[in-house]
C-alpha atoms as a PDB file:
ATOM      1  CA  UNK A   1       0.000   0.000   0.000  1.00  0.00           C
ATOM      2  CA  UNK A   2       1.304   3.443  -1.304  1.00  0.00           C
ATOM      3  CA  UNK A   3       0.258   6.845  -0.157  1.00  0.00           C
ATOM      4  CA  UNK A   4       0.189  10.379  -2.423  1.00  0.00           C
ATOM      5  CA  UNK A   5       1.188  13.320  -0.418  1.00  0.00           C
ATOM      6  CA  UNK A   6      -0.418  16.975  -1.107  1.00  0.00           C
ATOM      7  CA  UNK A   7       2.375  19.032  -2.528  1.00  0.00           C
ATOM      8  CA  UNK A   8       4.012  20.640  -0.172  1.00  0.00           C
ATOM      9  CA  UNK A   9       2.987  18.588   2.308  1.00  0.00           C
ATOM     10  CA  UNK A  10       4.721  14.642   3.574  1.00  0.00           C
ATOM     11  CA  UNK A  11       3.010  11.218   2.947  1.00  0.00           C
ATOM     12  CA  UNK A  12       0.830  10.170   5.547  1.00  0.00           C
ATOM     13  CA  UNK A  13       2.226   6.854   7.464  1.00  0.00           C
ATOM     14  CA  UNK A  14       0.402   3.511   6.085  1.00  0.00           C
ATOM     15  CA  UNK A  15      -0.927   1.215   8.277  1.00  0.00           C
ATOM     16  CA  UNK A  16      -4.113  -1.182   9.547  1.00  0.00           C
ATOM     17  CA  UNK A  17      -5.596   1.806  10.784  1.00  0.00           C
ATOM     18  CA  UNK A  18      -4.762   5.018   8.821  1.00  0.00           C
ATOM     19  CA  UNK A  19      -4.156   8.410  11.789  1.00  0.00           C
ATOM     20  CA  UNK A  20      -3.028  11.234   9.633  1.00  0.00           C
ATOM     21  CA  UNK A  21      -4.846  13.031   6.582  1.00  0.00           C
ATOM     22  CA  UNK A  22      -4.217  12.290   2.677  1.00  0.00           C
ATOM     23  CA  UNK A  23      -4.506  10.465  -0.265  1.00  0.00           C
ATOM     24  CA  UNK A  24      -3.540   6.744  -0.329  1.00  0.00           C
ATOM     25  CA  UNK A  25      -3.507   4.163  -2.553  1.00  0.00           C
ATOM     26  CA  UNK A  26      -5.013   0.511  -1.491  1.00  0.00           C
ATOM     27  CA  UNK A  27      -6.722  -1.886  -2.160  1.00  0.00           C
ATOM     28  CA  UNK A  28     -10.692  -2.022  -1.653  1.00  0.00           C
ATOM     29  CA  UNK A  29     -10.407  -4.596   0.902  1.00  0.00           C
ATOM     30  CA  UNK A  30      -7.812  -2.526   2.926  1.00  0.00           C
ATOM     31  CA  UNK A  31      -9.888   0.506   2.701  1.00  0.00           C
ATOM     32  CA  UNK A  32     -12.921  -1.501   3.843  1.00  0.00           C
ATOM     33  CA  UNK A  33     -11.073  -3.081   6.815  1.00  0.00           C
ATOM     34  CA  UNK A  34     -10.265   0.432   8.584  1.00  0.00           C
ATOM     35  CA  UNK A  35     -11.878   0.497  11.579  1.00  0.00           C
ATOM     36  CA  UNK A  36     -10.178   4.170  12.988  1.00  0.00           C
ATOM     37  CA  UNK A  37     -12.305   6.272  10.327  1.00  0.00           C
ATOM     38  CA  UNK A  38     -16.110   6.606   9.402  1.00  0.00           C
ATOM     39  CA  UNK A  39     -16.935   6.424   5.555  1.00  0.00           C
ATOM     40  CA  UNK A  40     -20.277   7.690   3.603  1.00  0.00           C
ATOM     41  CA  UNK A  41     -21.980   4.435   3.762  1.00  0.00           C
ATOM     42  CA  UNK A  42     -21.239   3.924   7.734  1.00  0.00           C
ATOM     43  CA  UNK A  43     -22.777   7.633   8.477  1.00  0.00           C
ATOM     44  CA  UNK A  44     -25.732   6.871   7.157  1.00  0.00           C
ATOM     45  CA  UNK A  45     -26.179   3.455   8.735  1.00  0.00           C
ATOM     46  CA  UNK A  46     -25.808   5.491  12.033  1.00  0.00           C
ATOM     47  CA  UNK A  47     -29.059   7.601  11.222  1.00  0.00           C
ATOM     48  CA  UNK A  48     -32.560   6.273  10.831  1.00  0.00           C
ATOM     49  CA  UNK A  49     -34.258   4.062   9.575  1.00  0.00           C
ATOM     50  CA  UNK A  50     -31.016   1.872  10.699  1.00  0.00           C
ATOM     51  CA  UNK A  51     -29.628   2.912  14.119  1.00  0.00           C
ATOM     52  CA  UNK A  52     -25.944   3.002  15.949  1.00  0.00           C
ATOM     53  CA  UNK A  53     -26.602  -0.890  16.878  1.00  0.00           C
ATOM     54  CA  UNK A  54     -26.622  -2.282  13.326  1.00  0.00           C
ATOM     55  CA  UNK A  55     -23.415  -0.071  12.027  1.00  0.00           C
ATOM     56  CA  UNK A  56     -21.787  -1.441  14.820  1.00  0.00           C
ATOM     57  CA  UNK A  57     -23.043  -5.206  13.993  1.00  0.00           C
ATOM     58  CA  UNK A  58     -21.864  -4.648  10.375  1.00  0.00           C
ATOM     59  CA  UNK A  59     -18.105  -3.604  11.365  1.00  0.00           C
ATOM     60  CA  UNK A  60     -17.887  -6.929  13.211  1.00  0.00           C
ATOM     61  CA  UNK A  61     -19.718  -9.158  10.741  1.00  0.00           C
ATOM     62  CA  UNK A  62     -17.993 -10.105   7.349  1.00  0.00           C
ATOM     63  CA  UNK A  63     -20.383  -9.500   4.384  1.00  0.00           C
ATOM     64  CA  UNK A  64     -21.399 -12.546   2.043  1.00  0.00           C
ATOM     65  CA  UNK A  65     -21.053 -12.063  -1.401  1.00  0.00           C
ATOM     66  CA  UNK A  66     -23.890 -10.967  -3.161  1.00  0.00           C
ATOM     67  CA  UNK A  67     -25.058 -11.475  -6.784  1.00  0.00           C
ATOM     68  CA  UNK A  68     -26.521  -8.162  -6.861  1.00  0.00           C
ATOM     69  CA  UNK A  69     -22.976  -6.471  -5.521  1.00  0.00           C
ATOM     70  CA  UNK A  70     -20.825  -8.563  -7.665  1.00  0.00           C
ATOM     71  CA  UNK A  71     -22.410  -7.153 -10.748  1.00  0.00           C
ATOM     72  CA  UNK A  72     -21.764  -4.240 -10.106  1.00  0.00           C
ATOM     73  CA  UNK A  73     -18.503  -4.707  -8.688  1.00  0.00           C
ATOM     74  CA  UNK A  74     -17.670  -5.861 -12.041  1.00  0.00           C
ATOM     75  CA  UNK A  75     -19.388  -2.964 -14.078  1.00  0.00           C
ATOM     76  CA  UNK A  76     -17.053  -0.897 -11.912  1.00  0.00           C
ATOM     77  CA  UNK A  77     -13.934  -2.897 -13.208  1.00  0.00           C
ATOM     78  CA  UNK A  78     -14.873  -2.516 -17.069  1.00  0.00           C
ATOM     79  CA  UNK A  79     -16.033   1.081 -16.564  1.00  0.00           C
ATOM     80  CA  UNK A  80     -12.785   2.591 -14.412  1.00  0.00           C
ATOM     81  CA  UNK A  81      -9.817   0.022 -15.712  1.00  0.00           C
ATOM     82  CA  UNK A  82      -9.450  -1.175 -12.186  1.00  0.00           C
ATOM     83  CA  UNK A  83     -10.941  -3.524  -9.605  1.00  0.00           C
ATOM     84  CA  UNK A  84     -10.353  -7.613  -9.084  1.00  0.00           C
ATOM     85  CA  UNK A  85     -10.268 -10.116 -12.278  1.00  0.00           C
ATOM     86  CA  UNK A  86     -13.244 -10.860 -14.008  1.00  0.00           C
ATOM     87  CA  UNK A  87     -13.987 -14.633 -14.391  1.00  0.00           C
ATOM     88  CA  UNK A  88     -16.344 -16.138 -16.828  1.00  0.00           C
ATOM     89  CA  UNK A  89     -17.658 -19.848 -15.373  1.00  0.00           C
ATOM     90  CA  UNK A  90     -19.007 -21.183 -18.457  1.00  0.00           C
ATOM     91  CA  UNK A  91     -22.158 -22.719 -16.820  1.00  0.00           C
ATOM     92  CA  UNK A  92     -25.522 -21.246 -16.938  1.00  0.00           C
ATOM     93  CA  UNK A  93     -26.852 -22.866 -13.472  1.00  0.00           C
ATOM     94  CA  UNK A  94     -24.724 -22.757 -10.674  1.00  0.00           C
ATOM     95  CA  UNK A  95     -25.979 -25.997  -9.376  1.00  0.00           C
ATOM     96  CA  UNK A  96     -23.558 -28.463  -9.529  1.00  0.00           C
ATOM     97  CA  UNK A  97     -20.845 -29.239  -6.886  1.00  0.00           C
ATOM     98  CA  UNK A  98     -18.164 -29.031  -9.820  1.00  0.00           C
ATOM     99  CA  UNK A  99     -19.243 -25.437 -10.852  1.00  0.00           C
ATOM    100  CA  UNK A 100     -19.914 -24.362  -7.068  1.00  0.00           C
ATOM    101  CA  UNK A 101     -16.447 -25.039  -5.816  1.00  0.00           C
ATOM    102  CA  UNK A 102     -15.082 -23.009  -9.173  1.00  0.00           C
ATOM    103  CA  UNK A 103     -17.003 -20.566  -7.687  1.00  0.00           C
ATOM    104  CA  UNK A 104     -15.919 -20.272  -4.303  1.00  0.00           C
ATOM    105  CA  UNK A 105     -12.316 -20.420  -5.729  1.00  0.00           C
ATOM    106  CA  UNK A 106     -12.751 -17.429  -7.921  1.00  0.00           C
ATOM    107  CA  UNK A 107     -14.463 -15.783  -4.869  1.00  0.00           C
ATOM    108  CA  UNK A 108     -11.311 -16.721  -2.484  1.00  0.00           C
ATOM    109  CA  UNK A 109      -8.757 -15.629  -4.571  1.00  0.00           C
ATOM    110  CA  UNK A 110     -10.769 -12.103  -4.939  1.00  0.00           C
ATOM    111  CA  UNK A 111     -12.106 -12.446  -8.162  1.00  0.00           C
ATOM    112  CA  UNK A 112     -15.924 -12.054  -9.250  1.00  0.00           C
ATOM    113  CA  UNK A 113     -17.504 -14.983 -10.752  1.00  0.00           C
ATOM    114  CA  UNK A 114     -19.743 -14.628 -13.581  1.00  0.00           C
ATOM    115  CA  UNK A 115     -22.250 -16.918 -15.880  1.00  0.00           C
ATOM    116  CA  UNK A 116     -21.473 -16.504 -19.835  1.00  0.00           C
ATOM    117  CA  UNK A 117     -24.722 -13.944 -19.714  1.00  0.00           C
ATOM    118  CA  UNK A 118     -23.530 -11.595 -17.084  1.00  0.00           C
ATOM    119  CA  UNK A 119     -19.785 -11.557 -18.788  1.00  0.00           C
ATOM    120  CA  UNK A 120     -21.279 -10.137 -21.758  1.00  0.00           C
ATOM    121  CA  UNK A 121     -23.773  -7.739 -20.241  1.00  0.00           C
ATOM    122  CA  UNK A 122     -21.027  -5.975 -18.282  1.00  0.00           C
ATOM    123  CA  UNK A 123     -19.046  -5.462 -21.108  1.00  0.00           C
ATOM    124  CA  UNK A 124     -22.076  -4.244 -22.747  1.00  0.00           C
ATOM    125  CA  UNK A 125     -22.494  -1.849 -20.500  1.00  0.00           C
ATOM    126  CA  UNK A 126     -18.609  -0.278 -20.625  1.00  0.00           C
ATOM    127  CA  UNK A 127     -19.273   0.068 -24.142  1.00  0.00           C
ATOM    128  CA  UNK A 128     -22.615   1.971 -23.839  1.00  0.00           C
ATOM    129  CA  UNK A 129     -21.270   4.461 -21.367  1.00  0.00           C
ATOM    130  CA  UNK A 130     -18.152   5.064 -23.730  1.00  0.00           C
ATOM    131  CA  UNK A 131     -20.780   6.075 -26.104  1.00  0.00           C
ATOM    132  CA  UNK A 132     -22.111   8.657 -23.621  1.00  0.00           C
ATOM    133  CA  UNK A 133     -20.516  12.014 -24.292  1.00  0.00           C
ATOM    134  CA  UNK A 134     -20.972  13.603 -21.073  1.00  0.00           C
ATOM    135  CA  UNK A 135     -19.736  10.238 -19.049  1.00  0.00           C
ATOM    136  CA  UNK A 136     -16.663   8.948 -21.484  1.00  0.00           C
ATOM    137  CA  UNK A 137     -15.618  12.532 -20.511  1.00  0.00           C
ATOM    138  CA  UNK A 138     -15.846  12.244 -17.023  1.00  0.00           C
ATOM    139  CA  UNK A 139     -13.935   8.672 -16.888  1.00  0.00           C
ATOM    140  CA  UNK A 140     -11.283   9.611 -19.316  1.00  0.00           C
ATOM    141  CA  UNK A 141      -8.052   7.658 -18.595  1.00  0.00           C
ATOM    142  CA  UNK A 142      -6.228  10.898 -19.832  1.00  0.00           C
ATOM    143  CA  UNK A 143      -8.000  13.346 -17.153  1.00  0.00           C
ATOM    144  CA  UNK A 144      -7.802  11.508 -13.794  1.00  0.00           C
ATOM    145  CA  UNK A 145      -7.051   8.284 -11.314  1.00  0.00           C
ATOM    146  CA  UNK A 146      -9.778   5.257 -10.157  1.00  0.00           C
ATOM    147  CA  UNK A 147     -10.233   4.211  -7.097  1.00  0.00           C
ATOM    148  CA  UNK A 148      -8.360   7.009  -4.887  1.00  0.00           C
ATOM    149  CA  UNK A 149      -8.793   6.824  -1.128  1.00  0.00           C
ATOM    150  CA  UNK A 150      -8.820   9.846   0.721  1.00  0.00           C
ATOM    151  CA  UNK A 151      -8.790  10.652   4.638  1.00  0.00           C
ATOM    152  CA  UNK A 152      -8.984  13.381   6.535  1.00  0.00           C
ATOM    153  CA  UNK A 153      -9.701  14.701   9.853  1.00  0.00           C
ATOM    154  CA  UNK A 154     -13.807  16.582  10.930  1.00  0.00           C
ATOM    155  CA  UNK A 155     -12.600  19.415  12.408  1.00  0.00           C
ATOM    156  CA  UNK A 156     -15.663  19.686  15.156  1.00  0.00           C
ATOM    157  CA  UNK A 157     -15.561  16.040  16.485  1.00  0.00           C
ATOM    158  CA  UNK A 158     -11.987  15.153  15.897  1.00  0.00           C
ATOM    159  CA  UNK A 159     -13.280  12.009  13.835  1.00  0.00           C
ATOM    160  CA  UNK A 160     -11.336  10.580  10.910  1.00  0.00           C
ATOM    161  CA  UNK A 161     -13.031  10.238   7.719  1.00  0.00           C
ATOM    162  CA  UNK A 162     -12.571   8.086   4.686  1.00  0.00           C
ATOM    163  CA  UNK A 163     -13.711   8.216   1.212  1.00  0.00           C
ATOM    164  CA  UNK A 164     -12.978   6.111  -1.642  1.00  0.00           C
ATOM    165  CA  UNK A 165     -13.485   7.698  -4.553  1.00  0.00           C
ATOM    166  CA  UNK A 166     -13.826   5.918  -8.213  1.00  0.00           C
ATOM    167  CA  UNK A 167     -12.428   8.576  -9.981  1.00  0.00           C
ATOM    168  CA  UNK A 168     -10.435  11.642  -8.698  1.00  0.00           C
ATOM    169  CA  UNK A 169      -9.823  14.113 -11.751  1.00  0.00           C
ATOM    170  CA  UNK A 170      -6.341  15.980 -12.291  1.00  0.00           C
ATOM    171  CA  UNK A 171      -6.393  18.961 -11.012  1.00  0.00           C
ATOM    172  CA  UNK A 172      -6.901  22.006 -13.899  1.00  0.00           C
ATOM    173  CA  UNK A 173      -8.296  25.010 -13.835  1.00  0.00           C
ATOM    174  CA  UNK A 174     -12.220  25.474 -14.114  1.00  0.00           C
ATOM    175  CA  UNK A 175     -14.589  23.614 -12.204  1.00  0.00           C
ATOM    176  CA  UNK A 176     -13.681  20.144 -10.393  1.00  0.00           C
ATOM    177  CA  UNK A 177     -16.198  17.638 -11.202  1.00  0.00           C
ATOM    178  CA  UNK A 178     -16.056  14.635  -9.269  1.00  0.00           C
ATOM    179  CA  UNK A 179     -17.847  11.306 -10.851  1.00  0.00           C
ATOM    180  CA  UNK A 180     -19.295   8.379  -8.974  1.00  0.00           C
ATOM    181  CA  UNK A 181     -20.853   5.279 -10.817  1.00  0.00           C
ATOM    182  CA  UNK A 182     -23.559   3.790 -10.280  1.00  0.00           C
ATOM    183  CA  UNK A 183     -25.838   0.766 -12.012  1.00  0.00           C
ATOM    184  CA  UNK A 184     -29.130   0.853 -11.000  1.00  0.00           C
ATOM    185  CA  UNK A 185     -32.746  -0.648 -12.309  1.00  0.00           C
ATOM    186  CA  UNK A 186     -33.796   3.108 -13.611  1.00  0.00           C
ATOM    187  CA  UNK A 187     -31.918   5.644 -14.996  1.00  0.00           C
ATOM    188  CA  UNK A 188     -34.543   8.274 -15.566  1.00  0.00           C
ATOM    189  CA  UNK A 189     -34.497  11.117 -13.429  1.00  0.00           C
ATOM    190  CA  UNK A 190     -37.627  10.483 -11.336  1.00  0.00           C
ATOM    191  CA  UNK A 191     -36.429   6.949 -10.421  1.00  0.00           C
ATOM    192  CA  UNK A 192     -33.079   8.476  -9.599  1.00  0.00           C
ATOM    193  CA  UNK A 193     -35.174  11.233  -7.486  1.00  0.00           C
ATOM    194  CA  UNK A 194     -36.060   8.209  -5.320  1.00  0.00           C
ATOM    195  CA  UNK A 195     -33.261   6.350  -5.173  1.00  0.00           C
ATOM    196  CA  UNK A 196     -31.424   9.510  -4.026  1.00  0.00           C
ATOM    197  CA  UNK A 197     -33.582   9.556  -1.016  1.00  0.00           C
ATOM    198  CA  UNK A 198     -33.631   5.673  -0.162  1.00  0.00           C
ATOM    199  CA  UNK A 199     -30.074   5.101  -0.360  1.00  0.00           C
ATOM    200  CA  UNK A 200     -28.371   8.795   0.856  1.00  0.00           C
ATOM    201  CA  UNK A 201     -26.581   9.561  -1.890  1.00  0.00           C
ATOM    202  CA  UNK A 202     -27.686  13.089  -1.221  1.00  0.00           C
ATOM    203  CA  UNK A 203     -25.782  12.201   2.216  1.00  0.00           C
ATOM    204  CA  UNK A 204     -22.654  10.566  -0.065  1.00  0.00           C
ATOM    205  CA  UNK A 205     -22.247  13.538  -2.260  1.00  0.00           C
ATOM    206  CA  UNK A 206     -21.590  16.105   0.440  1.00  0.00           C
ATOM    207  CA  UNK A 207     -19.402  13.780   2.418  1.00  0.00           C
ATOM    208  CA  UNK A 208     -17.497  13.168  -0.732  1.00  0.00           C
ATOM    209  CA  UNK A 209     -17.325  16.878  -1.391  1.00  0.00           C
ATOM    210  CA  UNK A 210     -16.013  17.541   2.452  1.00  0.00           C
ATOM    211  CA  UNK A 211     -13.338  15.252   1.331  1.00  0.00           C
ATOM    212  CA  UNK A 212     -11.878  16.889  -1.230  1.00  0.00           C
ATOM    213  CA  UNK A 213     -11.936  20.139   0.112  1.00  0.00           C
ATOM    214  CA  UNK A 214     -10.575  19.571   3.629  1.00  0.00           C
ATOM    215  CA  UNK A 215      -7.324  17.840   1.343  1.00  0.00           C
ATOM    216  CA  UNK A 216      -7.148  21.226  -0.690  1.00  0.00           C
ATOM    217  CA  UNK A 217      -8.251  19.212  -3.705  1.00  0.00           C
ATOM    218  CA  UNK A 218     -11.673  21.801  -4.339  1.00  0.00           C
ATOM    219  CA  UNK A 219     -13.345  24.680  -3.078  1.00  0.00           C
ATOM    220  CA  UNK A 220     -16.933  25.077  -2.728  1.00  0.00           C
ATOM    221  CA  UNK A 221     -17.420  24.833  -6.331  1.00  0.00           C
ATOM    222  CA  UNK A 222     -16.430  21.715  -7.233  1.00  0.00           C
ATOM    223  CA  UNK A 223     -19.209  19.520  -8.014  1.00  0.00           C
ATOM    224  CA  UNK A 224     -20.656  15.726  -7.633  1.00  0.00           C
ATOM    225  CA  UNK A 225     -22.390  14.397  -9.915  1.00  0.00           C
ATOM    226  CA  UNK A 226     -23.823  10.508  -9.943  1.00  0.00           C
ATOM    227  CA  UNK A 227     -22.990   8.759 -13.798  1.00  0.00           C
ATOM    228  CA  UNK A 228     -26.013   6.175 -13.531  1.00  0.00           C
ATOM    229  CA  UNK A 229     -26.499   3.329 -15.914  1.00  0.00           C
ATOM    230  CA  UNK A 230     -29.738   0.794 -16.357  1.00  0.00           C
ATOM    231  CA  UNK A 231     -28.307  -3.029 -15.878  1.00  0.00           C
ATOM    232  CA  UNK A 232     -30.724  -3.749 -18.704  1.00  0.00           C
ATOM    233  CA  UNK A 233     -30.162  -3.320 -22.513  1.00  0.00           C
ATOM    234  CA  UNK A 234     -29.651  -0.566 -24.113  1.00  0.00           C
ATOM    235  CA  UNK A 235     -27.848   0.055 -21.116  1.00  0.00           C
ATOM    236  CA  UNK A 236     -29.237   4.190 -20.599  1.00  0.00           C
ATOM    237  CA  UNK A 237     -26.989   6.577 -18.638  1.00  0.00           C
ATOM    238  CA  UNK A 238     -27.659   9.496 -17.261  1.00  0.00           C
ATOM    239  CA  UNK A 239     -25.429  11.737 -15.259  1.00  0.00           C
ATOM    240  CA  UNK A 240     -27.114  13.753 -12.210  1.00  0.00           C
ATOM    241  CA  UNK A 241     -26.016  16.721  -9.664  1.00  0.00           C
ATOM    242  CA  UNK A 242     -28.120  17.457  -6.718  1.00  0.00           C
ATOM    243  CA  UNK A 243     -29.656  20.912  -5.949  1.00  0.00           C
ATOM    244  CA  UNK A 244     -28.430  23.091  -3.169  1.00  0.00           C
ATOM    245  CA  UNK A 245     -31.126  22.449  -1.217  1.00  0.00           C
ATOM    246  CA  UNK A 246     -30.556  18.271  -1.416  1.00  0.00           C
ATOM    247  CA  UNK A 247     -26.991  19.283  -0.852  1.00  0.00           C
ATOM    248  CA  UNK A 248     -28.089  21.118   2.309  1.00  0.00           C
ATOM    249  CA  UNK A 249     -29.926  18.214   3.943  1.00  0.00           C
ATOM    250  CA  UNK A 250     -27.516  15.609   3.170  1.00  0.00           C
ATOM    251  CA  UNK A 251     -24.629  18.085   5.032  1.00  0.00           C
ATOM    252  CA  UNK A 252     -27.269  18.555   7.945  1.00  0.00           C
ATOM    253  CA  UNK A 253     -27.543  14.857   8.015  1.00  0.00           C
ATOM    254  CA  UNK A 254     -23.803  14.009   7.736  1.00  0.00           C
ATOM    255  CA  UNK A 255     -23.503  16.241  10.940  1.00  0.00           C
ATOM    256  CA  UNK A 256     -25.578  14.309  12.846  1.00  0.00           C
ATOM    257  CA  UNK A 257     -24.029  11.142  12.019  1.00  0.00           C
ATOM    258  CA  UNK A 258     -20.473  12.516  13.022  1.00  0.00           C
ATOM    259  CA  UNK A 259     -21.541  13.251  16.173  1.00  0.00           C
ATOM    260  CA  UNK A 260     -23.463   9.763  17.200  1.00  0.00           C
ATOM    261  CA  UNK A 261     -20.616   8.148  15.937  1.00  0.00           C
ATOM    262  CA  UNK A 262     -18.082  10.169  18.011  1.00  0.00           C
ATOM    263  CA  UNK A 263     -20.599   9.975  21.136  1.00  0.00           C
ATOM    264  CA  UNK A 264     -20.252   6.097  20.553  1.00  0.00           C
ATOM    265  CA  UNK A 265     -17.094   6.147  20.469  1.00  0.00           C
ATOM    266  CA  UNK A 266     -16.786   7.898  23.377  1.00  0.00           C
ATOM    267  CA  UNK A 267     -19.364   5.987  25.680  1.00  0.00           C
ATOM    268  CA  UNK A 268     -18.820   2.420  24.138  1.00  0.00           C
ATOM    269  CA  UNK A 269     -22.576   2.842  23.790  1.00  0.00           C
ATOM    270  CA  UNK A 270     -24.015   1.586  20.607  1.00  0.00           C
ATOM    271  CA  UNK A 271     -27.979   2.181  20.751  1.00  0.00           C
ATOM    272  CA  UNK A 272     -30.832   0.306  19.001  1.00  0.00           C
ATOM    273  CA  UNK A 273     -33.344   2.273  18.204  1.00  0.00           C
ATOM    274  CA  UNK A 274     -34.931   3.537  20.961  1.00  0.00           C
ATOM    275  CA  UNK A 275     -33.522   2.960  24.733  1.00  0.00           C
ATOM    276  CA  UNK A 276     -36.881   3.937  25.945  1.00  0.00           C
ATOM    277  CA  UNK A 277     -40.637   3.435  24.948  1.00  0.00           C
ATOM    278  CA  UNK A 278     -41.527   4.311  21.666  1.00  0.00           C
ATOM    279  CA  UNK A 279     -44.857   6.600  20.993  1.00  0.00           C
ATOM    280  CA  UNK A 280     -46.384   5.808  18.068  1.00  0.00           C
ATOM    281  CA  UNK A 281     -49.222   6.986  15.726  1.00  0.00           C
ATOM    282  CA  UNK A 282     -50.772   5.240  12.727  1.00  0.00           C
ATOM    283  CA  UNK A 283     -49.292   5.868   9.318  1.00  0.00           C
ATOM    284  CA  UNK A 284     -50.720   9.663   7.852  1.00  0.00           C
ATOM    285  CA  UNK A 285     -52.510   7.642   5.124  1.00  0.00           C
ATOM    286  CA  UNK A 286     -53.911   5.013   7.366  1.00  0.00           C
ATOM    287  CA  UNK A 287     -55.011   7.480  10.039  1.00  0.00           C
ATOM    288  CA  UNK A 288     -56.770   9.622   6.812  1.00  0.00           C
ATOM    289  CA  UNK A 289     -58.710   6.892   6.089  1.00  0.00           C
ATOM    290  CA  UNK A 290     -60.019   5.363   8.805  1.00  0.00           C
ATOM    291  CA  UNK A 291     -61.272   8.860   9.610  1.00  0.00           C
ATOM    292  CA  UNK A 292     -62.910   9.344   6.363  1.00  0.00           C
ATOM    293  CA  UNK A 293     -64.513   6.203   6.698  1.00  0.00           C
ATOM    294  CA  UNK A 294     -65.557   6.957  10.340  1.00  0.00           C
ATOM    295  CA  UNK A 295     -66.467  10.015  10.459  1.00  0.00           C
END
C-alpha cells in the first residue's frame, strides 16, 4: 500500500488503521477493513431508519457475497480500468458441486464470478457508457485516477473520515467535477429522485465533497455528480447533480451522524433504536382513512 502526499505537504504513514490526513492508494479490501475512520456508507447506517446498533453489527460481521454487488462490482472494473479479475464460469446454473467449488475459488482468490450472460452484459455496458458524451468525458483515462482513497480529519468532532473515490480528476483550472458510478434498475431522473432519497446519496455527495476540500483538492465549487447506468439493454446513462437544497440536507444529516458516531465512540454505547418506549401513531394515510370512513 502506497500513499500520495499533497504538494508541499509529507506522505501520511500507512498502516491497519490510517491516523493522519491524505490520499492513499489501497486496495478495496484494505480501505474496507479500517476500523479508525467513518466512511459515507457507515454515516448513514448510524441515522434512521437503521440505528448506531446495526453499524456497529456490520463492522464486526464479514459480508457474504452478493449477486446483486458482484455485478456491479464488475461494471465498476470494465467502466474505471481497475478492480479484481473478471472470471467467466461457463455454466448457466450454478448448481452443480463441480461449478460451485469453481465458484468459491474465484471468490477466495478475490475475483468475481460470472455466468457466460452476465460476462457479456457488463461489457455491454462499458461500451454503452463510452458512447455517452458527457460520461466517457468524465472517466477519461487521460483526465484523472480510479479508485483514490482519501482521509482526513472533521474538524468539530476530531473524527477521521474516509472516502474512496472511483475517480479523482487531475487537477486544472475550471470547475472540479467529481464522478461516482452507479448501475441501478432506472436511470430516468424520477427513479433516480427516489433512489437519491432511499439510499443517501444526497448524504454521499456532500461527504465526498467535504473530502476533497478539507485535502485542498476543491473549493466550494467543485461539483458531484452521480454517472447512472440501467443493468438492462440498451444500457441508458444518465449523469445527475443534486440541488443546493438536497446538498443542504444531506450536510445537515452528515452532521448528525459525526456526532453519534463520536458519542459512541466515546461511551462504548451503541444504541438500538430507541432505549426507551416508543410513541407511536398510525401511518398519515392510514389514520386519513379510517377517519374518512368513520367520520
Amino acid at each position: 500500500m502506497t500513499t500520495v502526499a499533497q504538494a508541499g505537504a509529507t506522505a501520511p504513514a500507512a498502516g491497519p488503521g490510517v491516523t493522519e490526513p491524505g490520499i492513499y492508494q489501497m486496495t478495496n479490501e484494505e480501505y474496507h477493513a479500517d476500523r479508525g475512520s467513518l466512511s459515507s456508507s457507515g454515516a448513514r447506517l448510524l441515522l434512521p431508519p437503521s440505528c448506531p446498533a446495526l453499524f456497529r453489527h456490520a463492522q464486526d460481521t464479514p459480508q457474504e457475497p452478493k449477486k446483486t454487488f458482484e455485478l456491479g462490482t464488475a461494471a465498476h472494473k470494465l467502466v474505471l480500468g481497475e478492480g479484481p479479475d473478471l472470471v467467466r464460469i461457463d455454466a448457466t446454473e450454478w448448481r452443480s458441486a463441480a461449478v460451485k467449488a469453481d465458484v468459491a475459488d474465484v471468490r477466495a482468490a478475490g475475483g468475481v464470478p460470472l455466468k457466460p450472460a452476465e460476462y457479456e452484459q457488463v461489457h455491454a455496458m462499458a461500451d454503452a457508457l463510452r458512447h455517452h458524451p458527457v460520461a466517457a468525458a468524465l472517466f477519461d483515462p487521460a483526465r484523472g485516477r480510479p479508485e483514490q482513497s482519501l482521509f482526513w480529519r472533521d474538524r468539530p468532532t476530531g473524527v477521521m473520515r474516509r472516502a474512496r473515490f472511483d475517480w479523482l480528476p487531475q487537477p486544472r483550472t475550471g470547475r472540479l467535477i467529481i464522478p461516482d458510478y452507479k448501475t441501478c434498475r432506472s436511470a430516468e431522473p424520477a427513479a433516480l429522485a427516489r433512489a437519491v432519497e432511499e439510499y443517501g446519496y444526497h448524504q454521499q455527495a456532500d461527504w465526498y465533497r467535504s473530502g476533497a476540500k478539507a485535502l485542498g483538492l476543491a473549493d466550494d465549487t467543485a461539483a458531484f455528480v452521480f454517472v447512472c447506468q440501467e443493468k438492462t439493454a440498451p444500457y441508458l446513462v444518465s449523469v445527475i447533480e443534486l440541488d443546493a437544497n438536497a446538498m443542504r440536507i444531506g450536510a445537515a444529516r452528515n452532521r448528525r451522524a459525526l456526532q453519534i458516531y463520536a458519542d459512541c465512540v466515546e461511551t462504548g454505547h451503541w444504541p438500538g433504536y430507541s432505549d426507551d418506549i416508543a410513541y407511536l401513531s398510525l401511518p398519515f394515510w392510514a389514520e386519513a382513512r379510517d377517519t374518512e370512513e368513520y367520520l
